[in-house]
C-alpha atoms as a PDB file:
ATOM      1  CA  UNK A   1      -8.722  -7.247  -4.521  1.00  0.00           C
ATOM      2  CA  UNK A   2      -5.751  -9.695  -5.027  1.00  0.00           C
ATOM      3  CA  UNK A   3      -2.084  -9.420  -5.416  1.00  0.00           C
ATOM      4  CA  UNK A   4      -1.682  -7.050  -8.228  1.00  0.00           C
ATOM      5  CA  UNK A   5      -3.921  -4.709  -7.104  1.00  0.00           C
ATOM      6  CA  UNK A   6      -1.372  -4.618  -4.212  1.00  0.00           C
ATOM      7  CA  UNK A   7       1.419  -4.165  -6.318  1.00  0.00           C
ATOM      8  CA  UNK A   8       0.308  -2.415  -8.652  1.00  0.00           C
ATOM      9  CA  UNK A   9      -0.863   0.562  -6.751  1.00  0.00           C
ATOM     10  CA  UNK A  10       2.449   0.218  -4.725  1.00  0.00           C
ATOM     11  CA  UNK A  11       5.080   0.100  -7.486  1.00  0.00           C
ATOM     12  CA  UNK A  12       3.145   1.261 -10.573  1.00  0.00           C
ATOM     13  CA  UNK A  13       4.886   0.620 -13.631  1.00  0.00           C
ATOM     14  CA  UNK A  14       8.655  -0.275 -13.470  1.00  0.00           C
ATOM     15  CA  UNK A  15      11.322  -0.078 -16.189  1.00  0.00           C
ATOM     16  CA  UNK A  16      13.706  -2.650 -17.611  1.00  0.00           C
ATOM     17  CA  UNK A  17      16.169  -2.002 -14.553  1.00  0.00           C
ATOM     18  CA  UNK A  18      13.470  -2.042 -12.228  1.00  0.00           C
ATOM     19  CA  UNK A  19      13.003   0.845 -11.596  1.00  0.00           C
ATOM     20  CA  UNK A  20       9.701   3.586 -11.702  1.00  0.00           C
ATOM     21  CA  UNK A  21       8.513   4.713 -14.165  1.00  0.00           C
ATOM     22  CA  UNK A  22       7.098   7.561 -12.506  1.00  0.00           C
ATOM     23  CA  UNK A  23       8.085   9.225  -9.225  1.00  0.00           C
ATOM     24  CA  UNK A  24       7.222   7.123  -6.190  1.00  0.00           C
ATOM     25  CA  UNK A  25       8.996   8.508  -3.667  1.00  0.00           C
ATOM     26  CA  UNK A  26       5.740  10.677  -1.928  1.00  0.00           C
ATOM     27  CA  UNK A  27       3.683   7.726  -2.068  1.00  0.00           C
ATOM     28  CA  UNK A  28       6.362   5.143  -0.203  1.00  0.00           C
ATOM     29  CA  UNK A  29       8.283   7.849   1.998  1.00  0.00           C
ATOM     30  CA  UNK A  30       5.705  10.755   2.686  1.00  0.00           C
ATOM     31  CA  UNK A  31       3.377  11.224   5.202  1.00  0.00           C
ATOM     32  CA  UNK A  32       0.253  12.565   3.903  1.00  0.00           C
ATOM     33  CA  UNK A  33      -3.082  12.245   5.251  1.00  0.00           C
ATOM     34  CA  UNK A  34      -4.582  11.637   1.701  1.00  0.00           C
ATOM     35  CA  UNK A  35      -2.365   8.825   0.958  1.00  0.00           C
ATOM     36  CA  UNK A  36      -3.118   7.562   4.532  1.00  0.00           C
ATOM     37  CA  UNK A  37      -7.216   7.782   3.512  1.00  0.00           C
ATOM     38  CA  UNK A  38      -7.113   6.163   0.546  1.00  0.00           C
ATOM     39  CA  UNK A  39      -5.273   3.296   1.489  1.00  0.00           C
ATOM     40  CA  UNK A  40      -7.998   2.971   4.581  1.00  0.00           C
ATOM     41  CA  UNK A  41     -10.469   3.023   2.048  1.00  0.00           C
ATOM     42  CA  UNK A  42      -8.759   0.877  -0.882  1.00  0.00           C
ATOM     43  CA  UNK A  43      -6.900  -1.402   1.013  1.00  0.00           C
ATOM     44  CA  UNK A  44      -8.309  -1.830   4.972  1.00  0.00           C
ATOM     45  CA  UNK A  45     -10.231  -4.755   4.313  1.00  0.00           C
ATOM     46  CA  UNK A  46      -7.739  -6.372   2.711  1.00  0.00           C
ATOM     47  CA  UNK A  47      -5.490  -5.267   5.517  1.00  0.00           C
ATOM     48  CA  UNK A  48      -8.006  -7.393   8.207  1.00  0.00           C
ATOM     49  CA  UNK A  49      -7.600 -10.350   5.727  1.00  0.00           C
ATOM     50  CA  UNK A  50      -3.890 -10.752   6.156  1.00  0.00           C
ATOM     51  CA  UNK A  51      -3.718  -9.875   9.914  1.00  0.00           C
ATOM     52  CA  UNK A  52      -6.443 -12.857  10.283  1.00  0.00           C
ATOM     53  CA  UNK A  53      -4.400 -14.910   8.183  1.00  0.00           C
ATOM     54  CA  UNK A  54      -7.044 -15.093   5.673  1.00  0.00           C
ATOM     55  CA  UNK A  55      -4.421 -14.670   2.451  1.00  0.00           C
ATOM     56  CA  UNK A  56      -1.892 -17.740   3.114  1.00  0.00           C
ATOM     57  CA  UNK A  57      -2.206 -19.163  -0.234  1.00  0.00           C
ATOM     58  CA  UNK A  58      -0.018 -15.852  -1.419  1.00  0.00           C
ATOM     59  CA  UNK A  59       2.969 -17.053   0.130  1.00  0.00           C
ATOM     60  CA  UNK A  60       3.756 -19.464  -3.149  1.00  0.00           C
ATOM     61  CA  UNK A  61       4.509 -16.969  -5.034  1.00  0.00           C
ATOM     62  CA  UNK A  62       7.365 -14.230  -4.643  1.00  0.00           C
ATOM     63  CA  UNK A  63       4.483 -11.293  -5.811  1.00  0.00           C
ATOM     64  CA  UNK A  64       2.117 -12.626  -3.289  1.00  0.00           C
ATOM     65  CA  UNK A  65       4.561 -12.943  -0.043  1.00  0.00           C
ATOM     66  CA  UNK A  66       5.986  -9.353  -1.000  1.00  0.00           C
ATOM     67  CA  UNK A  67       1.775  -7.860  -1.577  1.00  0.00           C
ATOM     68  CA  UNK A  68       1.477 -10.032   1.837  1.00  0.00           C
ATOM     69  CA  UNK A  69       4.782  -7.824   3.384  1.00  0.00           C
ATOM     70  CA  UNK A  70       3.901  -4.852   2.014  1.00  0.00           C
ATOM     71  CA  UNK A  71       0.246  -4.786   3.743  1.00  0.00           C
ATOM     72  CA  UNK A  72       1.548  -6.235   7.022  1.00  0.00           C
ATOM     73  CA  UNK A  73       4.929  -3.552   6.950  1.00  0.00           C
ATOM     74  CA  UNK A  74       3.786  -0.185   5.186  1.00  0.00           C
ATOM     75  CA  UNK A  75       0.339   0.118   4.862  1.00  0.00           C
ATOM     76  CA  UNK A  76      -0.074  -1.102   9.051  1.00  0.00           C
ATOM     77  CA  UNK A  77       2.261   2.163   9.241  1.00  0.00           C
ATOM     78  CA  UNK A  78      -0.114   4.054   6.839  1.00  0.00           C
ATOM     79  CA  UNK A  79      -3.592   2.908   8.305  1.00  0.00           C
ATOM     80  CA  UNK A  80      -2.686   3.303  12.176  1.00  0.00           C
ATOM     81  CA  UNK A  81      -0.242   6.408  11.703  1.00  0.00           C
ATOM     82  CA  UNK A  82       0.873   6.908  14.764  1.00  0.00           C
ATOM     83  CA  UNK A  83      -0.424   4.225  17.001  1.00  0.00           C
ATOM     84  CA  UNK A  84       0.525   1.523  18.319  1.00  0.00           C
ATOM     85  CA  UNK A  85      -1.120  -0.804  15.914  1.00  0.00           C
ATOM     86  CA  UNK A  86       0.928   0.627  13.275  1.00  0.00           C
ATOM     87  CA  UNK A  87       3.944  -1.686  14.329  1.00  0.00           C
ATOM     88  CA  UNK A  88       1.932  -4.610  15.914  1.00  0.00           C
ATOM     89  CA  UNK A  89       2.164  -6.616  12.662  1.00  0.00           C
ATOM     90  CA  UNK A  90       6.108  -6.131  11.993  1.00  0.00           C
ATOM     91  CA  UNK A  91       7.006  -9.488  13.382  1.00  0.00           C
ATOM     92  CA  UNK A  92       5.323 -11.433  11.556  1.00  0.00           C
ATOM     93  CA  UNK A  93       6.130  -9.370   8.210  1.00  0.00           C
ATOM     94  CA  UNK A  94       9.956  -9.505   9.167  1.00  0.00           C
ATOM     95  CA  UNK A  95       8.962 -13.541   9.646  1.00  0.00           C
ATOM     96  CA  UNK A  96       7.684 -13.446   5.918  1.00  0.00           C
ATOM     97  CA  UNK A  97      10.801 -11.687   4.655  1.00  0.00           C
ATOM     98  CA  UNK A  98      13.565 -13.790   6.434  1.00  0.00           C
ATOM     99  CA  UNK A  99      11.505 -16.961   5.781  1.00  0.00           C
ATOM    100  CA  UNK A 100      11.295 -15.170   1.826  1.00  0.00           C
ATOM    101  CA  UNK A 101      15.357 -15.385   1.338  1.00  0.00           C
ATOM    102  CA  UNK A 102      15.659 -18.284   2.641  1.00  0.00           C
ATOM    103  CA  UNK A 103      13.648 -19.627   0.060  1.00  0.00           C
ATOM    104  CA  UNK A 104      14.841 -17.440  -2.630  1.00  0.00           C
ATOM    105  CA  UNK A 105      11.999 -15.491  -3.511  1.00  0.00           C
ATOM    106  CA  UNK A 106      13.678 -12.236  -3.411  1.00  0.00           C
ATOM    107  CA  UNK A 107      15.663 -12.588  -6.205  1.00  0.00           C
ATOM    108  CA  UNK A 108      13.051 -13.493  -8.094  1.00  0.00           C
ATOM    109  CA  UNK A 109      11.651  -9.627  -7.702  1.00  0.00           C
ATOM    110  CA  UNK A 110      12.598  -6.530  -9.965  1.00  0.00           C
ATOM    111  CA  UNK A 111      14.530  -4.265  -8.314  1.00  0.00           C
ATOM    112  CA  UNK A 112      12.601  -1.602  -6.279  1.00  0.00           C
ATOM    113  CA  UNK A 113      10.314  -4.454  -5.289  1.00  0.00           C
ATOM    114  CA  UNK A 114      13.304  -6.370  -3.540  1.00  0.00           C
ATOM    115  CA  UNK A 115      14.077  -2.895  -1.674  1.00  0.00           C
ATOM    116  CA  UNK A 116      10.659  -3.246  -0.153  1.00  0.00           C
ATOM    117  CA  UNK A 117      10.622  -7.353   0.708  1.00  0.00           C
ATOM    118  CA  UNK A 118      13.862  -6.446   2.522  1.00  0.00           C
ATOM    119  CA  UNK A 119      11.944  -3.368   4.534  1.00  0.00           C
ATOM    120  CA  UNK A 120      11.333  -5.704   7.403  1.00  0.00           C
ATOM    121  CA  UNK A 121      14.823  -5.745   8.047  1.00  0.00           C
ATOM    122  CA  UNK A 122      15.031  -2.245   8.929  1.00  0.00           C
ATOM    123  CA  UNK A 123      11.860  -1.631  10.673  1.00  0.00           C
ATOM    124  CA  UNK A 124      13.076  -4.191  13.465  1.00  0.00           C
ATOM    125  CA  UNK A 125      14.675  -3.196  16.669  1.00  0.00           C
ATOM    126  CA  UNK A 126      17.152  -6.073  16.915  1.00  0.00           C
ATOM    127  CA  UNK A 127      20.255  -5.585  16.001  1.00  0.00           C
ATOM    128  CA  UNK A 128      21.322  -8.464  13.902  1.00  0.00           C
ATOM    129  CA  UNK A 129      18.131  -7.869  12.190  1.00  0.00           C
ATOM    130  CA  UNK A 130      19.600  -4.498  10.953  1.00  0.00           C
ATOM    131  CA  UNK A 131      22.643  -6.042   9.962  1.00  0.00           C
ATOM    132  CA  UNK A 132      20.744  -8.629   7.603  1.00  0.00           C
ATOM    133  CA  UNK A 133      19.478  -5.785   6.282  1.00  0.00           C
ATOM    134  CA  UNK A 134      22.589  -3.847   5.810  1.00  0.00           C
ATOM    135  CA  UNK A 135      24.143  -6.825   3.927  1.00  0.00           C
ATOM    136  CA  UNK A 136      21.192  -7.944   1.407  1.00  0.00           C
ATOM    137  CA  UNK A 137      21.136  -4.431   0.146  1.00  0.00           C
ATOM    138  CA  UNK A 138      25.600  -3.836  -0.038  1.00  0.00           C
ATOM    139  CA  UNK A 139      25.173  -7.351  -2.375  1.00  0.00           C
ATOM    140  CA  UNK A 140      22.247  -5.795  -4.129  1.00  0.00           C
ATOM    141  CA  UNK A 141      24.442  -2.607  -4.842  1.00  0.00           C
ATOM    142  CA  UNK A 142      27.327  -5.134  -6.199  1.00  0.00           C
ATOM    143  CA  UNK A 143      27.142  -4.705 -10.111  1.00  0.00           C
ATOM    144  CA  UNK A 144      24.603  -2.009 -10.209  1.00  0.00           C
ATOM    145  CA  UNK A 145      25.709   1.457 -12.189  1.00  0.00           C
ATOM    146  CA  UNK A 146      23.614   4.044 -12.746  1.00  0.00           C
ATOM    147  CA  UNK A 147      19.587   5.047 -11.486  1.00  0.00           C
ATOM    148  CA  UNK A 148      19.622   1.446 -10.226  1.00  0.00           C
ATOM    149  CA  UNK A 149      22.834   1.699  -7.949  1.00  0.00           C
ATOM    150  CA  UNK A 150      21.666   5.348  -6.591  1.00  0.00           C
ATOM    151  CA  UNK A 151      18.311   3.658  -5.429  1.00  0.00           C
ATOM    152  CA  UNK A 152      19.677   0.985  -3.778  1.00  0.00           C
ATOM    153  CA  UNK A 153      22.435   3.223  -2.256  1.00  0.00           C
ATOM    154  CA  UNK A 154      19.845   5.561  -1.020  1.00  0.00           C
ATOM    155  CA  UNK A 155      17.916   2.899   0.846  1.00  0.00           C
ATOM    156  CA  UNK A 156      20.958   1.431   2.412  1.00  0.00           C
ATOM    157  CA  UNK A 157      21.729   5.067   3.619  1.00  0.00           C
ATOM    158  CA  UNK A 158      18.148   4.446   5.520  1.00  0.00           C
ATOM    159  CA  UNK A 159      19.372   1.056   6.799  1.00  0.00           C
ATOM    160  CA  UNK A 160      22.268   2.357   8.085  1.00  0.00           C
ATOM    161  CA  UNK A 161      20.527   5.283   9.636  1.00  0.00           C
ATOM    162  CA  UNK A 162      18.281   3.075  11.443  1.00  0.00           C
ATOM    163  CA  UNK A 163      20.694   0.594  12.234  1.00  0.00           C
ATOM    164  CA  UNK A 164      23.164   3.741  14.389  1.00  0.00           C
ATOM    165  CA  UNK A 165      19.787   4.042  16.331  1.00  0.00           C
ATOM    166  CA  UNK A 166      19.255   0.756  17.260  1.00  0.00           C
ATOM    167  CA  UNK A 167      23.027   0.605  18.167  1.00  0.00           C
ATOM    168  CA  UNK A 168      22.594   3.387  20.049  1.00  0.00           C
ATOM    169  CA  UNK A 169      19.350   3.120  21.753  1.00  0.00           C
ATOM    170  CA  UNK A 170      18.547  -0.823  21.320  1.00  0.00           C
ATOM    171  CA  UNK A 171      15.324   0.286  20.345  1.00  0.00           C
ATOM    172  CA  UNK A 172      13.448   3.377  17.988  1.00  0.00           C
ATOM    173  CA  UNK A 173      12.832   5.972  20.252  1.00  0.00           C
ATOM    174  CA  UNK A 174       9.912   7.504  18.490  1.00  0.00           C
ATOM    175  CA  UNK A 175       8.115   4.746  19.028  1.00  0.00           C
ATOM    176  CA  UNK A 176       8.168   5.109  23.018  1.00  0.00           C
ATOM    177  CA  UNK A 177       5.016   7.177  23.641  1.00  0.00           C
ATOM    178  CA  UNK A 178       2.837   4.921  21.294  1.00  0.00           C
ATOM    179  CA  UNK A 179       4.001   1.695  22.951  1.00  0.00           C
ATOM    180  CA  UNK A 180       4.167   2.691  26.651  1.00  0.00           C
ATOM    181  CA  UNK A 181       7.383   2.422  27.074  1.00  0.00           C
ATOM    182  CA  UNK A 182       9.321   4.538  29.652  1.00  0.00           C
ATOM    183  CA  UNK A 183      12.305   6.428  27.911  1.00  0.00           C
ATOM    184  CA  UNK A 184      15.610   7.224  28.850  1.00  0.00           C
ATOM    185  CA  UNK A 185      16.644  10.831  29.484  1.00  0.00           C
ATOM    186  CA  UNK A 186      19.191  10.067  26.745  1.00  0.00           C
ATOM    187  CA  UNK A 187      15.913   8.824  24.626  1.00  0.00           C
ATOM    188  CA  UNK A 188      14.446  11.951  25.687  1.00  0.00           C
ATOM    189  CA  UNK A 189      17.107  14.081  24.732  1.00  0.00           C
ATOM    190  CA  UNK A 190      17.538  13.011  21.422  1.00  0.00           C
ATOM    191  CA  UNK A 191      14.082  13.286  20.291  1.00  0.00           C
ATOM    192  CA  UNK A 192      13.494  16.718  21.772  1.00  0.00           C
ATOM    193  CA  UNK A 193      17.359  17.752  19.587  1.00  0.00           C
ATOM    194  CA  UNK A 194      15.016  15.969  16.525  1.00  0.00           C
ATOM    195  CA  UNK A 195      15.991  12.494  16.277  1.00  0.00           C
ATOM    196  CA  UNK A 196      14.111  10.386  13.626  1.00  0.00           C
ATOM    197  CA  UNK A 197      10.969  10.362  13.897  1.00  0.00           C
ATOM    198  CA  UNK A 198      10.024   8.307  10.370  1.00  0.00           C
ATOM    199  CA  UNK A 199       6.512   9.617   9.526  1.00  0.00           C
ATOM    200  CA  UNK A 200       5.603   8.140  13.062  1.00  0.00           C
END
């Protein structure tokens, strides 16, 4: 297992803008038992690797720090589906991304694979964090026409979604039970009306 095997089986094959060549959505967004299996079985051990810090030498390379995110970020939410452990490795992936721009690496990435190097962003519960996020993806729109602006506009709707919770809430609310934490009757309130739940 290595890098492309990462990306590969995450992005599949992309088109000149970027984008998909075939759907992707179920795979990245859906929350399916299957998908949750096989990337137990495909991916778990590769999983340990990066939580042990086993897979440093990827960071030189914009592919490897965005396989490294992507294992750390979605597949931690795919393997420990609603546990705790499914968000115990978001700090360091949002550590990866911010430390990513800084250095530039995300503009070195097609398209949809920016949209996930930036996901760290808007799985974190502080605020500024969210507002990053918000920001990278209203320059990525800048420019864009077409398939290319629609799927960055759809994943800033997402941002933005998660970013009225945080400034609601200062924190995800669905992820309360898993954590321990005691919620608020407001907290309470909003998940029992359905509040956003995100596959968790």
């Amino acid at each position: 297992m290595d890098i492309n095997h990462v990306i590969d089986f995450w992005f599949g094959r992309l088109d000149s803008e970027g984008l998909p060549v075939e759907p992707m959505n179920k795979l990245w967004f859906g929350a399916s038992e299957l998908t949750d299996s096989a990337i137990r079985l495909h991916f778990g051990k590769l999983h340990r690797q990066a939580v042990e810090g086993e897979l440093g030498h990827w960071l030189q390379s914009a592919e490897g720090r965005l396989a490294l995110i992507i294992l750390l970020d979605q597949f931690s939410r795919n393997i420990f589906r609603g546990k705790a452990e499914a968000f115990a490795y978001d700090a360091t992936a949002l550590a990866l991304c911010k430390q990513g721009i800084e250095l530039g690496l995300d503009k070195q990435l097609a398209l949809s694979q920016r949209l996930f190097f930036y996901m760290p962003l808007q799985h974190s519960e502080q605020l500024e964090d969210q507002l990053i996020g918000v920001a990278m993806l209203e320059r990525m729109m800048a420019g864009l026409s077409g398939p290319a602006r629609e799927q960055v506009a759809s994943t800033l709707r997402f941002q933005k979604a998660h970013l009225e919770i945080i400034e609601r809430f200062g924190r995800f609310p669905h992820r309360n039970a898993v954590l321990g934490r005691r919620e608020s009757e407001e907290e309470r309130a909003y998940l029992a009306q359905g509040g956003a739940r995100f596959g968790q």
